[in-house]
N, C-alpha and C. Protein backbone atom coordinates (compact mmCIF):
# COMPACT_ATOMS: atom_id res chain seq x y z
N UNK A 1 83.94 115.26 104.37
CA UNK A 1 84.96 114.23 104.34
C UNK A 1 85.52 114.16 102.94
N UNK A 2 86.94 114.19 102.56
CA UNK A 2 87.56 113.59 101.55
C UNK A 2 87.08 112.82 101.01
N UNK A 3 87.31 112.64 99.52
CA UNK A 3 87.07 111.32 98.59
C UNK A 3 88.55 110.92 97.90
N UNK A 4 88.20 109.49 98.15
CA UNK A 4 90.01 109.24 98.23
C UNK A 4 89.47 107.68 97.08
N UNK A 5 90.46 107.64 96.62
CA UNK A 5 90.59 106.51 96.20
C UNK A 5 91.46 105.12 97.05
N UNK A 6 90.38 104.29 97.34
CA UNK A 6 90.55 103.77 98.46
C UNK A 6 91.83 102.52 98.42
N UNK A 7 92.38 102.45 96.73
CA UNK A 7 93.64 101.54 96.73
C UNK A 7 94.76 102.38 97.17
N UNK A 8 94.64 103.60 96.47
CA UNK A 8 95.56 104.87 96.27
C UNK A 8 95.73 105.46 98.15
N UNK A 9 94.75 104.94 98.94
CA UNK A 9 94.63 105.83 100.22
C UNK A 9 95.31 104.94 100.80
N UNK A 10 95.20 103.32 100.68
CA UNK A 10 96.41 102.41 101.26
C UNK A 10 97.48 102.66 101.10
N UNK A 11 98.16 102.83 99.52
CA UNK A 11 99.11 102.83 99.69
C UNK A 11 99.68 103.99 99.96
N UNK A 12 99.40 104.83 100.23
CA UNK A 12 99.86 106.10 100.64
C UNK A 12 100.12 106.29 101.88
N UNK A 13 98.98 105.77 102.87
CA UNK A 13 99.08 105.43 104.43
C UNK A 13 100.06 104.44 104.58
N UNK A 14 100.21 103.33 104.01
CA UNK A 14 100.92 102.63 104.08
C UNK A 14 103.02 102.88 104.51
N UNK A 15 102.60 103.86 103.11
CA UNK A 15 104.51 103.87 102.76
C UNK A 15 104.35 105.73 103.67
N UNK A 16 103.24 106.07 103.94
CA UNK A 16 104.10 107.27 105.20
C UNK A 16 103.55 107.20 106.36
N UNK A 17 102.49 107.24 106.84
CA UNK A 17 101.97 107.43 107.97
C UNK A 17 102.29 105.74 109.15
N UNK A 18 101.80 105.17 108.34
CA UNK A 18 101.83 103.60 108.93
C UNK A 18 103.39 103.29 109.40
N UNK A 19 104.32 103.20 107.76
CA UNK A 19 105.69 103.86 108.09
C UNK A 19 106.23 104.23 109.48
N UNK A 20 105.97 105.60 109.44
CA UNK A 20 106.64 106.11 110.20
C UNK A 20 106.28 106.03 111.68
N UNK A 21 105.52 105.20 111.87
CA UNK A 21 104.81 104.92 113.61
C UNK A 21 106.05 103.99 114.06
N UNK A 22 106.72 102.80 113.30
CA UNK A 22 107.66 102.20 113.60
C UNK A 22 109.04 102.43 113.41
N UNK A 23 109.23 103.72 113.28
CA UNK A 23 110.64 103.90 112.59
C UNK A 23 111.75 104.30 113.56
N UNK A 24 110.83 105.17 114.98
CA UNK A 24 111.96 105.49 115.72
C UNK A 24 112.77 104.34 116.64
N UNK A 25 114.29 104.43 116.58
CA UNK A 25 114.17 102.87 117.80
C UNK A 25 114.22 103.27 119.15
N UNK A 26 114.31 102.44 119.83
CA UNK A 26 113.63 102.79 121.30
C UNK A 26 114.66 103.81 122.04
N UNK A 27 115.52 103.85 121.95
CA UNK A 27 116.93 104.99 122.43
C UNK A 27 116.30 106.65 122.47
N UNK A 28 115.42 106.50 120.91
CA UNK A 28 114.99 108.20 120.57
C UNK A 28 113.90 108.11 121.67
N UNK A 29 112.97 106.99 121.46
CA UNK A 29 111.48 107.22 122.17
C UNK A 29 111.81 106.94 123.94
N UNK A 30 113.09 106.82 124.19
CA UNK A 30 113.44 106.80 126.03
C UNK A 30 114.22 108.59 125.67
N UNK A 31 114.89 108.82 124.88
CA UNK A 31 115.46 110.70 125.02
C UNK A 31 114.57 111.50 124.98
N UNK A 32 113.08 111.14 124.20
CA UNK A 32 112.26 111.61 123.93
C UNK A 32 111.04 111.44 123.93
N UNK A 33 110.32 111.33 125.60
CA UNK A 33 109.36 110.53 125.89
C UNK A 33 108.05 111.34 125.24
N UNK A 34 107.94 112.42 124.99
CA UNK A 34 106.74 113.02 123.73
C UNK A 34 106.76 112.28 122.36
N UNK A 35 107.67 111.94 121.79
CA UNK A 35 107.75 110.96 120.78
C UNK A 35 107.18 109.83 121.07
N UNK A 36 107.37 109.30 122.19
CA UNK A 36 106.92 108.01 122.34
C UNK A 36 106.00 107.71 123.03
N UNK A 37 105.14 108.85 123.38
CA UNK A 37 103.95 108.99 123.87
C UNK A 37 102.71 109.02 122.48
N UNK A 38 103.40 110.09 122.05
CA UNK A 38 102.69 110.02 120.46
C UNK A 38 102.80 108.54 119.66
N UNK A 39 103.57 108.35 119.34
CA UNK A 39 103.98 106.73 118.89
C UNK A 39 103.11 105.68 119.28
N UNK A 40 102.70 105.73 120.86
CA UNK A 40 102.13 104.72 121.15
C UNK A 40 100.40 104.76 121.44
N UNK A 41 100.45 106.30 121.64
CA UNK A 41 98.68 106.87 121.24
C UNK A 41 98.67 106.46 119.84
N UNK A 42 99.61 106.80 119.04
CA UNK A 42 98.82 106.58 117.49
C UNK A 42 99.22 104.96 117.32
N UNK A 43 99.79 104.18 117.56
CA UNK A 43 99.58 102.91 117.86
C UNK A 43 98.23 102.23 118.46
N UNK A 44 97.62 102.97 119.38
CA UNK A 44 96.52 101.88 120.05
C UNK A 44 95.35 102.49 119.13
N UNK A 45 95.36 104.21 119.14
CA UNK A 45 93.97 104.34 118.52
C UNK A 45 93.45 103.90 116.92
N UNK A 46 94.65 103.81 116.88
CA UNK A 46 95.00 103.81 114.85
C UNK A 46 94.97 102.18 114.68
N UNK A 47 96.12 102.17 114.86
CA UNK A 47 96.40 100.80 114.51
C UNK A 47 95.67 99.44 114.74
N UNK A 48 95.71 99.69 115.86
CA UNK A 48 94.97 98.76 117.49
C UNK A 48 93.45 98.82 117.10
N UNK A 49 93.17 99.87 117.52
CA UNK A 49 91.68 100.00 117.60
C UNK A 49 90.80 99.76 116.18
N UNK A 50 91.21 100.65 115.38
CA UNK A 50 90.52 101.05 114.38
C UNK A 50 90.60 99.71 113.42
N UNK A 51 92.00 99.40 112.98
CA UNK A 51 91.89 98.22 111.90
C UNK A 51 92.43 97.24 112.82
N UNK A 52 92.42 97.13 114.04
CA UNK A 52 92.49 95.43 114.83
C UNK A 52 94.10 95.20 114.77
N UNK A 53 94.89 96.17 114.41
CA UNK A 53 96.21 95.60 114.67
C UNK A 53 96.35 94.78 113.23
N UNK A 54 95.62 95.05 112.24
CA UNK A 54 95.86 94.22 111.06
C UNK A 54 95.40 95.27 109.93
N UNK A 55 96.10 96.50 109.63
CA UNK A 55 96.44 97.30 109.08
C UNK A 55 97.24 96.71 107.92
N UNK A 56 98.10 95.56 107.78
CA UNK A 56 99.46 95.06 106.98
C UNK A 56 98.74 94.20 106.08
N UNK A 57 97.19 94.04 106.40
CA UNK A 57 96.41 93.15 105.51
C UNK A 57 95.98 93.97 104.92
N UNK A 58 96.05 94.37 103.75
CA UNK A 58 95.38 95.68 102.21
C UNK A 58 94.02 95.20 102.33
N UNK A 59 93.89 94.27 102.26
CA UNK A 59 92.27 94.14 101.89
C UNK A 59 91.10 94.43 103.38
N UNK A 60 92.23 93.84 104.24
CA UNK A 60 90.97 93.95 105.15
C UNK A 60 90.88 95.79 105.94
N UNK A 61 92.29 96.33 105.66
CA UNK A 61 92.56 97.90 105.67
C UNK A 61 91.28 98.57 105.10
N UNK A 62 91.56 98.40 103.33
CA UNK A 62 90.72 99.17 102.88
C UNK A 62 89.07 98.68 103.28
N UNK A 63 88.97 97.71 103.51
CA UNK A 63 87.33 97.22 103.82
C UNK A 63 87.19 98.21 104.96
N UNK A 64 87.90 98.10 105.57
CA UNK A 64 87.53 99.46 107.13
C UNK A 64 87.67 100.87 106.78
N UNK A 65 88.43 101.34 106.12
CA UNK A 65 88.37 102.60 105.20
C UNK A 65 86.77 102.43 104.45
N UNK A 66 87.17 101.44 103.68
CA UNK A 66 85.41 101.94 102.96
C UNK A 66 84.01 101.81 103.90
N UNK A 67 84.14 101.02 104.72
CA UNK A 67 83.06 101.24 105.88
C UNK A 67 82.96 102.30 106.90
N UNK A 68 83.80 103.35 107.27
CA UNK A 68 84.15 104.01 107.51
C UNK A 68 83.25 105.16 107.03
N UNK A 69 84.12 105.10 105.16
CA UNK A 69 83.40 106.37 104.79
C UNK A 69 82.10 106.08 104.79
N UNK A 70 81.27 104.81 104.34
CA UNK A 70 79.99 104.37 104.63
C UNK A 70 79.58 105.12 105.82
N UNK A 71 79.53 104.78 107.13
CA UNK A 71 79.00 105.56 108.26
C UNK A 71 79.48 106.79 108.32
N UNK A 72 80.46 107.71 107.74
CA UNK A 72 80.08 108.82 107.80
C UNK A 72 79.01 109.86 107.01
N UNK A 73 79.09 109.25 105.89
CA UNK A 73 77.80 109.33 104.97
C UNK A 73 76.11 108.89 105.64
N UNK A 74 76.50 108.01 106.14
CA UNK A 74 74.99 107.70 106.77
C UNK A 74 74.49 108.67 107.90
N UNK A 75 76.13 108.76 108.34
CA UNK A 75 75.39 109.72 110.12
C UNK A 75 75.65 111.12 110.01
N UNK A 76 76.22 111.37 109.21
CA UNK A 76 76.36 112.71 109.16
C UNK A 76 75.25 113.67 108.47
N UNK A 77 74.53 114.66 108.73
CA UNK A 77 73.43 115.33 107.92
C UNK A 77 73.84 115.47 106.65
N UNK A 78 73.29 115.75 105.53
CA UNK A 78 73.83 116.16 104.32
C UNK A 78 74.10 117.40 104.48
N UNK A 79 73.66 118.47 105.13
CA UNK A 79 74.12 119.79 104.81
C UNK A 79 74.79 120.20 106.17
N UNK A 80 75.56 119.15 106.83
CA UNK A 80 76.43 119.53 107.51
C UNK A 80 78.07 118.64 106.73
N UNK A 81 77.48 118.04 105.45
CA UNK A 81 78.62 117.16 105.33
C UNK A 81 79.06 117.47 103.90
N UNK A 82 80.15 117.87 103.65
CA UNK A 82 80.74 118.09 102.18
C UNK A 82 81.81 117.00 102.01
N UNK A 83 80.92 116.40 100.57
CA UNK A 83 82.00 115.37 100.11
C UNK A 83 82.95 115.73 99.26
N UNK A 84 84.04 115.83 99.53
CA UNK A 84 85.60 117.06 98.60
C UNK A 84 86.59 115.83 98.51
N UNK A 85 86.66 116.37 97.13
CA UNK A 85 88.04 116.40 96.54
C UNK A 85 89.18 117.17 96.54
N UNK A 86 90.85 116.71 97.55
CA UNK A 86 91.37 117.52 97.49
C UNK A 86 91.95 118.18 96.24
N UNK A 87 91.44 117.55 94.85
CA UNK A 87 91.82 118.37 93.71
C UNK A 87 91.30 119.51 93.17
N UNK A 88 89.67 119.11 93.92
CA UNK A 88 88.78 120.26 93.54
C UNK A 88 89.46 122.38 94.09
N UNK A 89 90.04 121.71 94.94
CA UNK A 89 91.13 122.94 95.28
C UNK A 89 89.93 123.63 96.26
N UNK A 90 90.13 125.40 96.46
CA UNK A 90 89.24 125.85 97.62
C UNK A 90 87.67 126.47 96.93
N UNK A 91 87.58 125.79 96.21
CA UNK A 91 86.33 126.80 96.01
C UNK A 91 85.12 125.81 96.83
N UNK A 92 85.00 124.51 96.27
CA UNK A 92 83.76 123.77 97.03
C UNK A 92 84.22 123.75 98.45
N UNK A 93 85.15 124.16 99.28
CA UNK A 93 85.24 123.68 100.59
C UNK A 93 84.95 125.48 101.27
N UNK A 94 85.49 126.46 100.27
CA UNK A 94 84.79 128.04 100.91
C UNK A 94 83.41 128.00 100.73
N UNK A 95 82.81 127.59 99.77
CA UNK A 95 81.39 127.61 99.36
C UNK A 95 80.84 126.81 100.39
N UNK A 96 81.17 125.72 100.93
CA UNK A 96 80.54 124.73 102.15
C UNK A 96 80.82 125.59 103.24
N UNK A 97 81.87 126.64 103.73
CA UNK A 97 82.01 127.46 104.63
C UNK A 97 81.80 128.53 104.83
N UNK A 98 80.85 128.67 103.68
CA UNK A 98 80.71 130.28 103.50
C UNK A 98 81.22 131.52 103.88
N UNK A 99 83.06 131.35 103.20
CA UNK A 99 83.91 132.12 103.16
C UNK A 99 84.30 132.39 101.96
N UNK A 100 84.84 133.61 101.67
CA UNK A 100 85.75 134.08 100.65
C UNK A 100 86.72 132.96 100.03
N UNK A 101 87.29 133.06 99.32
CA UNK A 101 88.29 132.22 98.50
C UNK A 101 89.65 133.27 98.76
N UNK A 102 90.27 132.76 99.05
CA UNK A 102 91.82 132.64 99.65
C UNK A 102 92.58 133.27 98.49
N UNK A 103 93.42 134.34 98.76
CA UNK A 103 94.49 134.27 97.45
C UNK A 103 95.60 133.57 97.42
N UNK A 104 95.87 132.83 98.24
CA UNK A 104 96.88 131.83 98.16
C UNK A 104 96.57 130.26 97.25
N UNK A 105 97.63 129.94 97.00
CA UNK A 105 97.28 128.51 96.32
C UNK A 105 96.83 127.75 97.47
N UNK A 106 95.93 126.58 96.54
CA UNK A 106 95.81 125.38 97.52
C UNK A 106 96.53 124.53 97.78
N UNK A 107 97.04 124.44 99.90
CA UNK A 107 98.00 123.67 99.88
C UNK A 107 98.04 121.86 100.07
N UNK A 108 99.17 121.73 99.00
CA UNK A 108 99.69 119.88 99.30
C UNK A 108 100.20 119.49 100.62
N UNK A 109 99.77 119.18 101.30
CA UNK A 109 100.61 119.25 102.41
C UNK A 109 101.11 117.73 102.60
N UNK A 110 100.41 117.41 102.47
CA UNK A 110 100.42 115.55 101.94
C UNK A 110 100.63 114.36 101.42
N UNK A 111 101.24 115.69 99.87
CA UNK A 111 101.99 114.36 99.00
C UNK A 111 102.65 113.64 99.57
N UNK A 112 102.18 112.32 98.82
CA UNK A 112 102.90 111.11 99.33
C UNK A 112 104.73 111.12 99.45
N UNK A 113 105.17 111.91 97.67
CA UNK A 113 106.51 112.01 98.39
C UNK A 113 107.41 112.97 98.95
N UNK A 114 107.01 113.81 99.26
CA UNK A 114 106.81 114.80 99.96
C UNK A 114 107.14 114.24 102.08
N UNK A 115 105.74 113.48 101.60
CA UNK A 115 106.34 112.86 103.03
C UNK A 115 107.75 111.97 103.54
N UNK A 116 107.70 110.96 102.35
CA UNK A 116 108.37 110.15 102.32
C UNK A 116 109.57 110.45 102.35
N UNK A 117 109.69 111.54 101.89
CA UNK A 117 111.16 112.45 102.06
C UNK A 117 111.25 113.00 103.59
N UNK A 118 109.99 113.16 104.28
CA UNK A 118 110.45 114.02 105.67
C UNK A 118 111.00 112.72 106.29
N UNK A 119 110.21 111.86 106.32
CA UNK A 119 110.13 110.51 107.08
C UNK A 119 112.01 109.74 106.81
N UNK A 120 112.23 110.22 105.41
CA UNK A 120 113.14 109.37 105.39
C UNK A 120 114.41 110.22 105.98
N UNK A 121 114.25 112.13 106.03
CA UNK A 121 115.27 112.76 106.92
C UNK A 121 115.02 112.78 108.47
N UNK A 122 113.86 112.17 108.89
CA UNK A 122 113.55 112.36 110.43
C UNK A 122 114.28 110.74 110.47
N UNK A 123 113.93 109.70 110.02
CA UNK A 123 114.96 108.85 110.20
C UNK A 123 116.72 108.85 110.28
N UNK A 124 116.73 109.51 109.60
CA UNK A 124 118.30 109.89 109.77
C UNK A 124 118.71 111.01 110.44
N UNK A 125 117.65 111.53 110.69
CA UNK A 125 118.46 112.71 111.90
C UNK A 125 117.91 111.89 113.61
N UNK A 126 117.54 111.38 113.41
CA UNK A 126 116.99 110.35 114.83
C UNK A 126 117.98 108.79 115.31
N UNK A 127 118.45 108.57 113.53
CA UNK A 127 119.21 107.42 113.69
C UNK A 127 120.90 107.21 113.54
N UNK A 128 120.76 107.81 112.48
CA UNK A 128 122.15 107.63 111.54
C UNK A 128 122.91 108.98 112.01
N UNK A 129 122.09 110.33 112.21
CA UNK A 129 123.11 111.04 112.92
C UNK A 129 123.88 111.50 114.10
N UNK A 130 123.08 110.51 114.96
CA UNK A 130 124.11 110.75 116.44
C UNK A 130 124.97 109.54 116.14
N UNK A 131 124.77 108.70 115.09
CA UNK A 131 125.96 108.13 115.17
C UNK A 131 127.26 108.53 114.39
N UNK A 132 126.91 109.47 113.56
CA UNK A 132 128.04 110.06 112.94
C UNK A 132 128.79 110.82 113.85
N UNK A 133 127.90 112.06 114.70
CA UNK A 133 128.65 112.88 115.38
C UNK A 133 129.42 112.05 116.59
N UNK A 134 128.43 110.71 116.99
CA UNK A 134 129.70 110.19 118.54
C UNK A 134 130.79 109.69 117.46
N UNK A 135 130.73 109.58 116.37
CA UNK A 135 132.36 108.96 115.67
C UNK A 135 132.92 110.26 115.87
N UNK A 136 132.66 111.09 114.92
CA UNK A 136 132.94 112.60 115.03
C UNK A 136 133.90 113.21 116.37
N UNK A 137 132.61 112.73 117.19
CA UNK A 137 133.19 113.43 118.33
C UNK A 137 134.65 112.55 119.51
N UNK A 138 134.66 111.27 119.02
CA UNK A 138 135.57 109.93 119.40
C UNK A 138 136.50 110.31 118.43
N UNK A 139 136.85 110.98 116.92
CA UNK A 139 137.74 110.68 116.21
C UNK A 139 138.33 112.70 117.15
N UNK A 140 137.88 113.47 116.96
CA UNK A 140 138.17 114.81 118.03
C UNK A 140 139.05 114.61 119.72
N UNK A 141 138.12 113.42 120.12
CA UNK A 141 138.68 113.10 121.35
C UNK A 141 140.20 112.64 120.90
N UNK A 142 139.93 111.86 120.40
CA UNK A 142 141.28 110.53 119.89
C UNK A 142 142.51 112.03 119.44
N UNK A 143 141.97 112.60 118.31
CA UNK A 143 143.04 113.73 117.99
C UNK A 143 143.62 114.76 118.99
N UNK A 144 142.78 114.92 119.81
CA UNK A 144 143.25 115.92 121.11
C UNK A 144 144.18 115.09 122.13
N UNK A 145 143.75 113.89 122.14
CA UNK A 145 144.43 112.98 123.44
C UNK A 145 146.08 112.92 122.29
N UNK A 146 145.73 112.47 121.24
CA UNK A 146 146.86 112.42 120.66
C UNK A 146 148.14 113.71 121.14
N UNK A 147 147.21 114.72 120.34
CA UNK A 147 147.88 116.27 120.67
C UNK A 147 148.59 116.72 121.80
N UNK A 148 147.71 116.48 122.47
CA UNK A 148 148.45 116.50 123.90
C UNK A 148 149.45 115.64 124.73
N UNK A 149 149.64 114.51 124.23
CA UNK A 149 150.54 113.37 124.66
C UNK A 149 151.39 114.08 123.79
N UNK A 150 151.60 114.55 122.76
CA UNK A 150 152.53 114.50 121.85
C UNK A 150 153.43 115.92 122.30
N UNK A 151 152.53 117.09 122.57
CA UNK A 151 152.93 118.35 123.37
C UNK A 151 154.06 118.15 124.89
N UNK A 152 153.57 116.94 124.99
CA UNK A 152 154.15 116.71 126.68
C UNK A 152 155.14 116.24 126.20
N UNK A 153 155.17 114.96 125.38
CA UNK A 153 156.54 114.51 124.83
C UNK A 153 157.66 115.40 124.81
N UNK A 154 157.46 116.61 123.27
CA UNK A 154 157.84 117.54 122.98
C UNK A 154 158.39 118.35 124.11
N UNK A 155 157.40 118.82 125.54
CA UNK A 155 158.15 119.39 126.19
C UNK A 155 159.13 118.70 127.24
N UNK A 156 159.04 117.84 127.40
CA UNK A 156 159.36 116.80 128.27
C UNK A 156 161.11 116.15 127.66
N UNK A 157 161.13 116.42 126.14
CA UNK A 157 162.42 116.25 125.21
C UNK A 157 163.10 117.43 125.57
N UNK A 158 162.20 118.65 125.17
CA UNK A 158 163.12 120.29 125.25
C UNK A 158 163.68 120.24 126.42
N UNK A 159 163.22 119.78 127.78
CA UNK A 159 163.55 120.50 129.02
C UNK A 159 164.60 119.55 129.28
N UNK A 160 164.96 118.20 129.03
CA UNK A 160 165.83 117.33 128.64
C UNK A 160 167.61 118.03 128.38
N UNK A 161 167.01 118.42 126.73
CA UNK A 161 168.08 119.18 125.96
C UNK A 161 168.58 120.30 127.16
N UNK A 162 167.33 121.19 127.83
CA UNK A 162 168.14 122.46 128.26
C UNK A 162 168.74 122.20 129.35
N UNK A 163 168.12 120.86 129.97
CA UNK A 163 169.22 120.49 131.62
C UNK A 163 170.60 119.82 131.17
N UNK A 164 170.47 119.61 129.54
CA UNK A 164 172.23 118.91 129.91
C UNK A 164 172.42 120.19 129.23
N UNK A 165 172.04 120.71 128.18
CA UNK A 165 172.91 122.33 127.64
C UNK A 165 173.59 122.78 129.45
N UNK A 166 173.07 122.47 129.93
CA UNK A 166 173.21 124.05 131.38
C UNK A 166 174.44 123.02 131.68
């Protein structure tokens, strides 16, 4: 199990993960009932279950985080359980797996803003951009309806001109 610093692990859960459980509005999670299947699994087991639906209280959050890591420490064997730091990078977590060491770097996958950046483009490609494209696509309509009234006019004048020319 990770060793986290347990103010630092609030607020981090807080401003992405916690975040983003409430962000889609209900329009995406009815177009997209896998979204909102997920949404509402990680709602009951997370939220619900684990910290009582009172996740928004810091103190009583982290008290369940630190009891948490408490019982995994207690129940877990010691030499089935490695306590890591994700700074420590891959060597203590190959050495607990008794694998080779990787030539790749060790990855962040996690940074906080890192996330906060996906979260804040999955918000806007979920929210803010179908509303650009129905303008988009209403200001296209509007220009074509225009176009074409205006074509008919146009021919509707010419054929005018050529019945009195004749």
């Amino acid at each position: 199990h990770t060793v986290r610093d347990p103010e630092r692990w609030y607020d981090s859960t807080a401003e992405t993960i916690y975040r983003a459980t409430n962000s889609f509005p209900p329009w995406v999670l009815t177009l997209f009932p896998m979204l909102g299947r997920f949404a509402d699994l990680q709602e009951r087991l997370i939220w619900e279950r684990i910290f009582n639906g009172r996740f928004s209280d810091r103190s009583y959050a982290i008290d369940i985080f630190n009891q948490y890591t408490n019982e995994v420490r207690q129940h877990v064997p010691p030499e089935k359980l490695l306590v890591f730091q994700v700074k420590e990078g891959w060597e203590p977590l190959c050495a607990f797996l008794d694998v080779p060491l990787p030539d790749l770097p060790f990855p962040h996958v996690n940074d906080r803003e890192v996330m906060r950046r996906r979260l804040k483009m999955t918000r806007f490609v979920f929210t803010k951009l179908p509303l650009i494209l129905a303008g988009l696509l209403g200001l296209l309509g509007l220009w074509y309806w225009r176009h074409r009234n205006k074509s008919k006019d146009v021919a509707m004048n010419e054929g005018r001109d050529v019945a009195i020319n004749e």
